[in-house]
N, C-alpha and C. Protein backbone atom coordinates (compact mmCIF):
# COMPACT_ATOMS: atom_id res chain seq x y z
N UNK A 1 0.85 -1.17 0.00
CA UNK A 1 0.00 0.00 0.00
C UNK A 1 0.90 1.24 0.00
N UNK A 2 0.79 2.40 -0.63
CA UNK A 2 1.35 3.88 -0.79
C UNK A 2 1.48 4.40 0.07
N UNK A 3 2.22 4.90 0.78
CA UNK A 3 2.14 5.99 2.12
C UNK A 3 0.99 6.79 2.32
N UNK A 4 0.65 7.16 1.11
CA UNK A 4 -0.37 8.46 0.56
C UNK A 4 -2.00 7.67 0.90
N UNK A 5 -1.78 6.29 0.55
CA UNK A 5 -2.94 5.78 0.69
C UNK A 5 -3.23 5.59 1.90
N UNK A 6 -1.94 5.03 2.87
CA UNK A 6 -2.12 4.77 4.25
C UNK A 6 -2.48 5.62 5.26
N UNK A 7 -2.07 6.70 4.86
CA UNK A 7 -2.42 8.14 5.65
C UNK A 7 -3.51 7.98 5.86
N UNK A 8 -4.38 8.23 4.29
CA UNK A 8 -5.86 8.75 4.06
C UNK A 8 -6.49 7.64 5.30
N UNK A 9 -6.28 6.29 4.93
CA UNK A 9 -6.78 5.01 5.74
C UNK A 9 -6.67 5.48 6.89
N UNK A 10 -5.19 5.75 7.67
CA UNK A 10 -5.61 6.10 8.82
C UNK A 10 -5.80 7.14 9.98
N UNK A 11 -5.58 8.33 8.68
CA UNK A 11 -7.00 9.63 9.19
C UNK A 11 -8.17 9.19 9.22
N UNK A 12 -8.81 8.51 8.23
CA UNK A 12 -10.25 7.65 8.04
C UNK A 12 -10.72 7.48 9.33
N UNK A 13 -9.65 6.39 10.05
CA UNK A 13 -10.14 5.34 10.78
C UNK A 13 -9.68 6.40 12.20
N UNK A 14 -8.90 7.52 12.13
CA UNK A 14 -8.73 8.26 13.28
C UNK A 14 -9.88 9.27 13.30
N UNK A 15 -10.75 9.21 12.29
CA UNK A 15 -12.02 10.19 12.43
C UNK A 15 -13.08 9.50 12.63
N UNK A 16 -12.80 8.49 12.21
CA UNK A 16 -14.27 7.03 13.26
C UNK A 16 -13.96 7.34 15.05
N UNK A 17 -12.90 6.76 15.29
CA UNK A 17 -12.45 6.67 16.49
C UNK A 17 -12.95 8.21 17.36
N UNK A 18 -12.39 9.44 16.83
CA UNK A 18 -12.87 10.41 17.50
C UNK A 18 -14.68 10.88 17.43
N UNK A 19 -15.24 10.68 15.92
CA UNK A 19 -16.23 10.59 16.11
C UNK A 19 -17.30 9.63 17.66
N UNK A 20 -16.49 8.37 17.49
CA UNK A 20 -17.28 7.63 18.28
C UNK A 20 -16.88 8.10 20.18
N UNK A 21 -15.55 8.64 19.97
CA UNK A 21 -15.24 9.37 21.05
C UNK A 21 -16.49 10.15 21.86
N UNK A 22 -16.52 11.20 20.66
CA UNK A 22 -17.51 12.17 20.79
C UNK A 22 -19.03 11.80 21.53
N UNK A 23 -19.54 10.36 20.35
CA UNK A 23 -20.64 10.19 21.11
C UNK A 23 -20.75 9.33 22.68
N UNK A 24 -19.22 8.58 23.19
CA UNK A 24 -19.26 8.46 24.00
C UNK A 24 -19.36 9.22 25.02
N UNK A 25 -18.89 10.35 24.99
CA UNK A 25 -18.67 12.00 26.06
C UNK A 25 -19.41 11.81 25.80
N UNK A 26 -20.63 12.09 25.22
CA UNK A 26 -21.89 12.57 25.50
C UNK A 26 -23.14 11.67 26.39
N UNK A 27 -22.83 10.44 26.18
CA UNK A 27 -23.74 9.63 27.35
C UNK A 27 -23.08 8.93 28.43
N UNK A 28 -21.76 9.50 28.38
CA UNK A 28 -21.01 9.22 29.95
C UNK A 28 -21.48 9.48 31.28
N UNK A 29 -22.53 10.39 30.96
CA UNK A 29 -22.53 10.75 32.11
C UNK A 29 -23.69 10.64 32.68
N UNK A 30 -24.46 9.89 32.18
CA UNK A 30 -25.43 8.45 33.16
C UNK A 30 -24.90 6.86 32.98
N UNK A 31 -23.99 6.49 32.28
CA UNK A 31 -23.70 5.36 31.78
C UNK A 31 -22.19 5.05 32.58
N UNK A 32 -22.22 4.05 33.11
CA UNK A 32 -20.16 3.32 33.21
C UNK A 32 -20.45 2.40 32.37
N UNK A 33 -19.10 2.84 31.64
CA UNK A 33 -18.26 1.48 31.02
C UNK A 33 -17.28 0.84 30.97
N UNK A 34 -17.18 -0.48 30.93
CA UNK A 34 -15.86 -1.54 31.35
C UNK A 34 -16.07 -2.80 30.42
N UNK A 35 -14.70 -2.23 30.16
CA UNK A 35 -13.97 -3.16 29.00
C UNK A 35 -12.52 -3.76 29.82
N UNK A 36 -12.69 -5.06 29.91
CA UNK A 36 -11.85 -5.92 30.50
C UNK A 36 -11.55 -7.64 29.89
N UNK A 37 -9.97 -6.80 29.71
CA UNK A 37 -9.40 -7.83 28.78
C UNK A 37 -8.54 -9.11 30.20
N UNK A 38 -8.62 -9.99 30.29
CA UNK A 38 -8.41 -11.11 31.26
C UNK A 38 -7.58 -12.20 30.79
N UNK A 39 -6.05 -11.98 30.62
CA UNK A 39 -5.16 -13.43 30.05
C UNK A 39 -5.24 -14.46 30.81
N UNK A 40 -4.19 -15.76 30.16
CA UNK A 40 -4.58 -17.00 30.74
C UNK A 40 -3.14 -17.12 31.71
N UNK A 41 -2.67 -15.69 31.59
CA UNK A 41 -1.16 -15.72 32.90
C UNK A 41 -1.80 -15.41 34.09
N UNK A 42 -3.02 -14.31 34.36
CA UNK A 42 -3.37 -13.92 35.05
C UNK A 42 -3.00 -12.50 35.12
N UNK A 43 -2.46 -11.65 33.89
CA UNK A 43 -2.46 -10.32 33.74
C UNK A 43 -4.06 -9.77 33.31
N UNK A 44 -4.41 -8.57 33.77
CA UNK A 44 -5.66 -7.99 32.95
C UNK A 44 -5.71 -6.23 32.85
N UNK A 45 -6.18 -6.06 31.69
CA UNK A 45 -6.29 -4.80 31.48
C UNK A 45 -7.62 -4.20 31.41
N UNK A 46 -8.33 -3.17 31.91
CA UNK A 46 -9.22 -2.62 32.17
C UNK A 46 -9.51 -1.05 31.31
N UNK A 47 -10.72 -0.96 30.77
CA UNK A 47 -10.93 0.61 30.70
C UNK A 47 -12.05 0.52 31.18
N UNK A 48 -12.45 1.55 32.00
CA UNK A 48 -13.49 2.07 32.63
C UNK A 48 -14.02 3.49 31.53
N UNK A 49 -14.89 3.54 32.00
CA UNK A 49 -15.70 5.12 31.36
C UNK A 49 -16.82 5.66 32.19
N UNK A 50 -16.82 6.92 32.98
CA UNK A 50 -17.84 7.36 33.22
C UNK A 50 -17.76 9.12 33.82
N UNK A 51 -18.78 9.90 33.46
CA UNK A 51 -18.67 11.05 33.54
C UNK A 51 -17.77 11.75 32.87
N UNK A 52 -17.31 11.76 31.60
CA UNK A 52 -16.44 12.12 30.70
C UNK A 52 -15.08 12.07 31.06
N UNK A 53 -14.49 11.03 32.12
CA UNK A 53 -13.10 10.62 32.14
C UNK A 53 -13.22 8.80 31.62
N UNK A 54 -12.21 8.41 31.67
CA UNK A 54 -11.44 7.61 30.83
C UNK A 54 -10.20 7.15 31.80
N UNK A 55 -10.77 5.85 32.35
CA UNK A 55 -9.86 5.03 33.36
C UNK A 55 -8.93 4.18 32.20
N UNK A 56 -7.84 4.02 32.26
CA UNK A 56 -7.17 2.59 32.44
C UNK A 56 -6.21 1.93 33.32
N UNK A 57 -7.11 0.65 33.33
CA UNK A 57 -6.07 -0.07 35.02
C UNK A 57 -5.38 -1.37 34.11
N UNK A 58 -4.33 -1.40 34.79
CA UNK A 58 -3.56 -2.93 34.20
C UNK A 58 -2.95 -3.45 35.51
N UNK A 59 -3.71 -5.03 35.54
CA UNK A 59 -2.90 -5.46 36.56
C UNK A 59 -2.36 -6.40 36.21
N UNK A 60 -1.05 -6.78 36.50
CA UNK A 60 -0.16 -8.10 36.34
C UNK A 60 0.40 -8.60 37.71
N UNK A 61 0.64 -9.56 37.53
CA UNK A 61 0.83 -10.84 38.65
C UNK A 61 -0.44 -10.92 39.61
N UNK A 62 -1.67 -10.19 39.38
CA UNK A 62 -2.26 -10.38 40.85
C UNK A 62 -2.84 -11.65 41.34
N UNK A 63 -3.53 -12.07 40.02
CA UNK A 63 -4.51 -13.12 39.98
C UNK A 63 -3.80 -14.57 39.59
N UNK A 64 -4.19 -15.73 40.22
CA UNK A 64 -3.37 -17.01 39.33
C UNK A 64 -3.32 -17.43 38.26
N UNK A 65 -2.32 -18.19 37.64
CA UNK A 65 -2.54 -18.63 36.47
C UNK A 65 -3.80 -19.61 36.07
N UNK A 66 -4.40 -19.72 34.86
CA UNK A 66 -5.68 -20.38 34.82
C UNK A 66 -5.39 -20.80 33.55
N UNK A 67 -5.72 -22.28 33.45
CA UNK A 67 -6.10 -23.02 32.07
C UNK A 67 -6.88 -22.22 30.94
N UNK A 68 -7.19 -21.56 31.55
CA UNK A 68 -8.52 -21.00 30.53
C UNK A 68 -7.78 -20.08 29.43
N UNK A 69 -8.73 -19.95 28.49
CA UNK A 69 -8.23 -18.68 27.21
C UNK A 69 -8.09 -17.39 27.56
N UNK A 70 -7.65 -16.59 26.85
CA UNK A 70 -7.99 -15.14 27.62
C UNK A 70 -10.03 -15.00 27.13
N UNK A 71 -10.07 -14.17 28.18
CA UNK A 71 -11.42 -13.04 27.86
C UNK A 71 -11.52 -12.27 27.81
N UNK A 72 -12.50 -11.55 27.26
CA UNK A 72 -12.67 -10.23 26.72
C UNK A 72 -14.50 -10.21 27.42
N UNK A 73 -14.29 -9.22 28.46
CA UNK A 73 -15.69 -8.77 28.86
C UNK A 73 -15.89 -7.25 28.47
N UNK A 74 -17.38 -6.98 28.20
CA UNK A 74 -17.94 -5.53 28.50
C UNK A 74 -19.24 -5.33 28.73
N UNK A 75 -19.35 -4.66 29.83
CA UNK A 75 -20.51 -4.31 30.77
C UNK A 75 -20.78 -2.46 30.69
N UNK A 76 -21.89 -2.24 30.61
CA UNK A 76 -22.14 -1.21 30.76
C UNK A 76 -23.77 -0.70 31.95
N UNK A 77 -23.37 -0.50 32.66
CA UNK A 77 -24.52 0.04 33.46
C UNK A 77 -24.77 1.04 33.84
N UNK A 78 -25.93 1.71 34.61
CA UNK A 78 -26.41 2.90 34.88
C UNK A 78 -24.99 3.33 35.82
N UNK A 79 -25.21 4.89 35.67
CA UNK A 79 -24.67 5.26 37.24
C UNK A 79 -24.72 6.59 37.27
N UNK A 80 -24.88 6.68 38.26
CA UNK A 80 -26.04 7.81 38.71
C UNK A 80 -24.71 8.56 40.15
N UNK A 81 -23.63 9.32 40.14
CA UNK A 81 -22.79 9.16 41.83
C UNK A 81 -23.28 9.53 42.47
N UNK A 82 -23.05 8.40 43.87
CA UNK A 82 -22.93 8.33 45.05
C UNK A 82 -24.69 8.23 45.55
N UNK A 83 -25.61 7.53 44.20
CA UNK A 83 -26.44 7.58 44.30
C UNK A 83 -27.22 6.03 45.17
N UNK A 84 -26.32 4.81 45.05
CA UNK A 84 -26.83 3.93 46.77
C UNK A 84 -26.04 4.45 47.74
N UNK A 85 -26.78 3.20 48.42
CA UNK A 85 -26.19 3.80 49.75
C UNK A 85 -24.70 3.22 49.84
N UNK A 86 -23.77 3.64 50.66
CA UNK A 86 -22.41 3.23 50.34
C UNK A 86 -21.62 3.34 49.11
N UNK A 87 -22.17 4.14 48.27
CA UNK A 87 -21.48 3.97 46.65
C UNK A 87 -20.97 5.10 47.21
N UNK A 88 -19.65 6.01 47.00
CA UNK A 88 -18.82 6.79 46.92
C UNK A 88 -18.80 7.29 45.43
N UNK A 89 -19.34 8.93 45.59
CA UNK A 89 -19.40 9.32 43.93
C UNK A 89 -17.49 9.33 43.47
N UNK A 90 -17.22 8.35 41.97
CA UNK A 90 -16.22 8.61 41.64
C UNK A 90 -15.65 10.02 41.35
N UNK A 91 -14.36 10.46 41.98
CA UNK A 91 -13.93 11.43 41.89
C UNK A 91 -12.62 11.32 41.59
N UNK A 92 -12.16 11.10 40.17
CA UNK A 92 -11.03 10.77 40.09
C UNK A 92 -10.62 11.89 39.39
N UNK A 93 -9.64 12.50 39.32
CA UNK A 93 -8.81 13.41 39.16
C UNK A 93 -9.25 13.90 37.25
N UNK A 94 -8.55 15.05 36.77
CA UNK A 94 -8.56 15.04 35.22
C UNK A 94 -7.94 14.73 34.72
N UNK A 95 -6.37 14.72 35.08
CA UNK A 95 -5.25 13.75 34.98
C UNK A 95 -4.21 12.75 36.68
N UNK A 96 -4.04 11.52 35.91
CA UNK A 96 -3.36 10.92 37.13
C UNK A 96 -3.04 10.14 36.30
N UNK A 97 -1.33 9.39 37.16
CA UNK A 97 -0.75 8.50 36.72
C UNK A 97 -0.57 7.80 38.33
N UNK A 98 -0.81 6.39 38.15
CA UNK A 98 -0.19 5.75 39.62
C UNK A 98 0.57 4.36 39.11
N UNK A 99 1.58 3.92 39.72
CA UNK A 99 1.71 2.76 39.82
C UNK A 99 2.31 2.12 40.87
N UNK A 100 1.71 1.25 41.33
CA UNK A 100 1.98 0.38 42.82
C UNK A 100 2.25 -1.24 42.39
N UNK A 101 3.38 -1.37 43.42
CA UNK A 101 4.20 -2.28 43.54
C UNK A 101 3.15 -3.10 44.85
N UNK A 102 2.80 -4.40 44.23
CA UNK A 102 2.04 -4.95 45.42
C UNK A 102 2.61 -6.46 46.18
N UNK A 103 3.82 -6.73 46.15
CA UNK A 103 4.39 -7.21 46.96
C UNK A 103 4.29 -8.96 45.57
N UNK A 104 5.58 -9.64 46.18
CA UNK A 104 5.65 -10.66 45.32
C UNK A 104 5.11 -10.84 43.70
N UNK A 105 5.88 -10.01 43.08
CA UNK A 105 5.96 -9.59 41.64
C UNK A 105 4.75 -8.92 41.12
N UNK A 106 3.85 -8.57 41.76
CA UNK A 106 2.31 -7.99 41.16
C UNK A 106 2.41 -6.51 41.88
N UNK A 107 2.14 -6.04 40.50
CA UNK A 107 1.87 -4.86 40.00
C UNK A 107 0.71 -4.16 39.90
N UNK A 108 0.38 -2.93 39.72
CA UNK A 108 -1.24 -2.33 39.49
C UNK A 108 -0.64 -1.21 38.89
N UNK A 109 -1.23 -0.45 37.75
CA UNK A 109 -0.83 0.88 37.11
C UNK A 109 -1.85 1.35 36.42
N UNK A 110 -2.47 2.77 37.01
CA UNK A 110 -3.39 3.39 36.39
C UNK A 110 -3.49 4.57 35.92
N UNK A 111 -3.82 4.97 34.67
CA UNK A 111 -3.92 6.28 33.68
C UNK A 111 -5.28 7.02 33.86
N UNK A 112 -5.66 7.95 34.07
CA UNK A 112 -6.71 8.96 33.94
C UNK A 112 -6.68 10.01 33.38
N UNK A 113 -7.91 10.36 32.25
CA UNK A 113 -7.73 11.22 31.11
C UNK A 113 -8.99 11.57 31.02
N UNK A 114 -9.16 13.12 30.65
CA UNK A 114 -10.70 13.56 30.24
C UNK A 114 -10.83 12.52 29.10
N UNK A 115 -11.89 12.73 28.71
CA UNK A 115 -12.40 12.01 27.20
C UNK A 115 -12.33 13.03 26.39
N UNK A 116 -12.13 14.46 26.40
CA UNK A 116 -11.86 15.68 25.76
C UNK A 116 -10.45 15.28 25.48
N UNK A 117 -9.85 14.95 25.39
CA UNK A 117 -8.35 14.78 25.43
C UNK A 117 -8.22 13.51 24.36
N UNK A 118 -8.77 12.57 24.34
CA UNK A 118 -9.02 11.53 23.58
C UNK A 118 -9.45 12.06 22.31
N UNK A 119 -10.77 12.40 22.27
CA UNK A 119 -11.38 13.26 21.25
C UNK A 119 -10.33 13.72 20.52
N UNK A 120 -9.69 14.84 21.06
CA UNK A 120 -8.41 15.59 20.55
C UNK A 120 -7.50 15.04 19.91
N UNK A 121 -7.01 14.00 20.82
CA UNK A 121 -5.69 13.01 20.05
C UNK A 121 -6.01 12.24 18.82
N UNK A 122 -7.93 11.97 18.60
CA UNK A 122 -8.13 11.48 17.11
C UNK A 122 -8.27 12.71 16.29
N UNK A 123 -8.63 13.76 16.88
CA UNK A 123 -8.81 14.83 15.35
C UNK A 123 -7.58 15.07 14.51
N UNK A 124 -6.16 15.00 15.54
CA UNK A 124 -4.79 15.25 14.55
C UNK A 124 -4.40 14.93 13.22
N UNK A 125 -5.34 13.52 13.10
CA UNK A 125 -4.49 13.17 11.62
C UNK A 125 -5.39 13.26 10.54
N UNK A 126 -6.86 13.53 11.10
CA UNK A 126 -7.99 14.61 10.14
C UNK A 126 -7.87 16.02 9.75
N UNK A 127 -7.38 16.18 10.96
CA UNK A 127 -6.97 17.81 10.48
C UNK A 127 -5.66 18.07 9.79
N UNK A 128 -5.03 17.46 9.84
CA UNK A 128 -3.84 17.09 8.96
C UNK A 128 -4.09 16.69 7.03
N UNK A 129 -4.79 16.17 7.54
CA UNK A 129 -5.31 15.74 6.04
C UNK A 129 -6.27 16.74 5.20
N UNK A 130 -6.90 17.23 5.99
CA UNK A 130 -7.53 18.73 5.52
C UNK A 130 -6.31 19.92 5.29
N UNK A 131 -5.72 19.89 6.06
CA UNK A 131 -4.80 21.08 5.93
C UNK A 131 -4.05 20.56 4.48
N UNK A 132 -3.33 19.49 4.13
CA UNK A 132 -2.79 18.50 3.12
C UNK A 132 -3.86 19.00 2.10
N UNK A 133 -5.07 18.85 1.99
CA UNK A 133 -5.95 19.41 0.96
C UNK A 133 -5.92 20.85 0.24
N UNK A 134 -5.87 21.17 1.27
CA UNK A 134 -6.17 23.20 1.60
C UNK A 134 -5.15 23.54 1.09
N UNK A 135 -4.03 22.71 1.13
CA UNK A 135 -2.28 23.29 -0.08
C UNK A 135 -2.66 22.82 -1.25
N UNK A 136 -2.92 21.79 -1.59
CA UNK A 136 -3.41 21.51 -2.96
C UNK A 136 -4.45 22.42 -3.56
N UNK A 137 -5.24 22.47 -2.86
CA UNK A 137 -6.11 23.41 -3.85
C UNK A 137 -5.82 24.81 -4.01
N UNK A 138 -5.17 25.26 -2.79
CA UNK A 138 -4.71 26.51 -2.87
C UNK A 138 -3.48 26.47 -4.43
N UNK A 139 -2.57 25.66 -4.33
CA UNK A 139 -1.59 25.60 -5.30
C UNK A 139 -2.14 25.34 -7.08
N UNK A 140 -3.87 24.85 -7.05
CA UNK A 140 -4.14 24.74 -8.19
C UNK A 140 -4.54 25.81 -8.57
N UNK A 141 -5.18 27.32 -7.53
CA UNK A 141 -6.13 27.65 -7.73
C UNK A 141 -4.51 29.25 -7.73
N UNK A 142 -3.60 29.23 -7.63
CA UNK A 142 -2.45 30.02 -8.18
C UNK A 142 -1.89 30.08 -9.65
C-alpha cells in the first residue's frame, strides 16, 4: 500500500475513532463502562468510562494462572454518583498517573484522562489531512 494511501486510511479510521469518542462523552454521564481484557497468565487490562473521564487499570501478577483462554468482557450500566447507599461518587482526578508495587511480583498501574483529550488526540491526523488538501487546492487555484 502507498504511504499516501495509508495516511488517508488512517486519518479515516482516526475520524471514526474520535467521532465515536464524541458520542461516547456525551452519554457518559449516566452510563459506566468496562472493557476488561483477562489473560490465561493472570495479567488484565481494564478501561473504565464514566462522567467524561477515561480510566485505564492494568494489573499483572495479581490473579493465578488459569487453564482458561484469555477473555474479553464488557458491561455497561447505569450510574447515577454516590447515588446507593455506600457507593462513593467517583472522583477521580482530570489527569493521574499511579503505579503500585504490590508485593511478590504484582503490579497495578493506572492512567486517567478527560475524554476531551481523547477526542483531541483522534482529530490530529484529520486535520492534517484537511490542511494536506487546503495546499493543494490553494496551489491549483495560483
Amino acid at each position: 500500500m502507498r504511504p499516501k494511501k495509508l495516511f488517508v486510511a488512517a486519518a479515516f479510521l482516526s475520524l471514526l475513532l474520535g467521532a465515536g469518542s464524541v458520542w461516547w462523552w456525551m452519554h457518559s454521564g449516566s452510563l459506566m463502562n468496562q472493557v476488561t481484557l483477562r489473560q490465561s497468565n493472570g495479567d488484565s487490562m481494564s478501561v473504565y468510562g464514566a462522567d467524561g473521564k477515561f480510566l485505564l487499570l492494568r494489573s499483572s501478577g495479581v490473579a493465578q494462572k488459569s487453564a482458561q483462554p484469555a477473555q474479553l468482557s464488557w458491561t455497561t450500566v447505569p450510574y447515577v454518583a454516590g447515588s446507593a447507599d455506600g457507593q462513593p461518587p467517583l472522583k477521580w482526578n482530570s489527569f493521574s498517573y499511579a503505579h503500585n508495587n504490590l508485593g511478590k511480583g504484582a503490579s497495578e498501574s493506572s492512567l486517567v484522562l478527560p475524554v476531551w483529550l481523547v477526542t483531541a488526540m483522534c482529530c490530529v491526523m484529520p486535520l492534517c489531512w484537511c490542511n494536506m488538501k487546503m495546499k493543494q487546492v490553494r496551489k491549483v487555484v495560483k
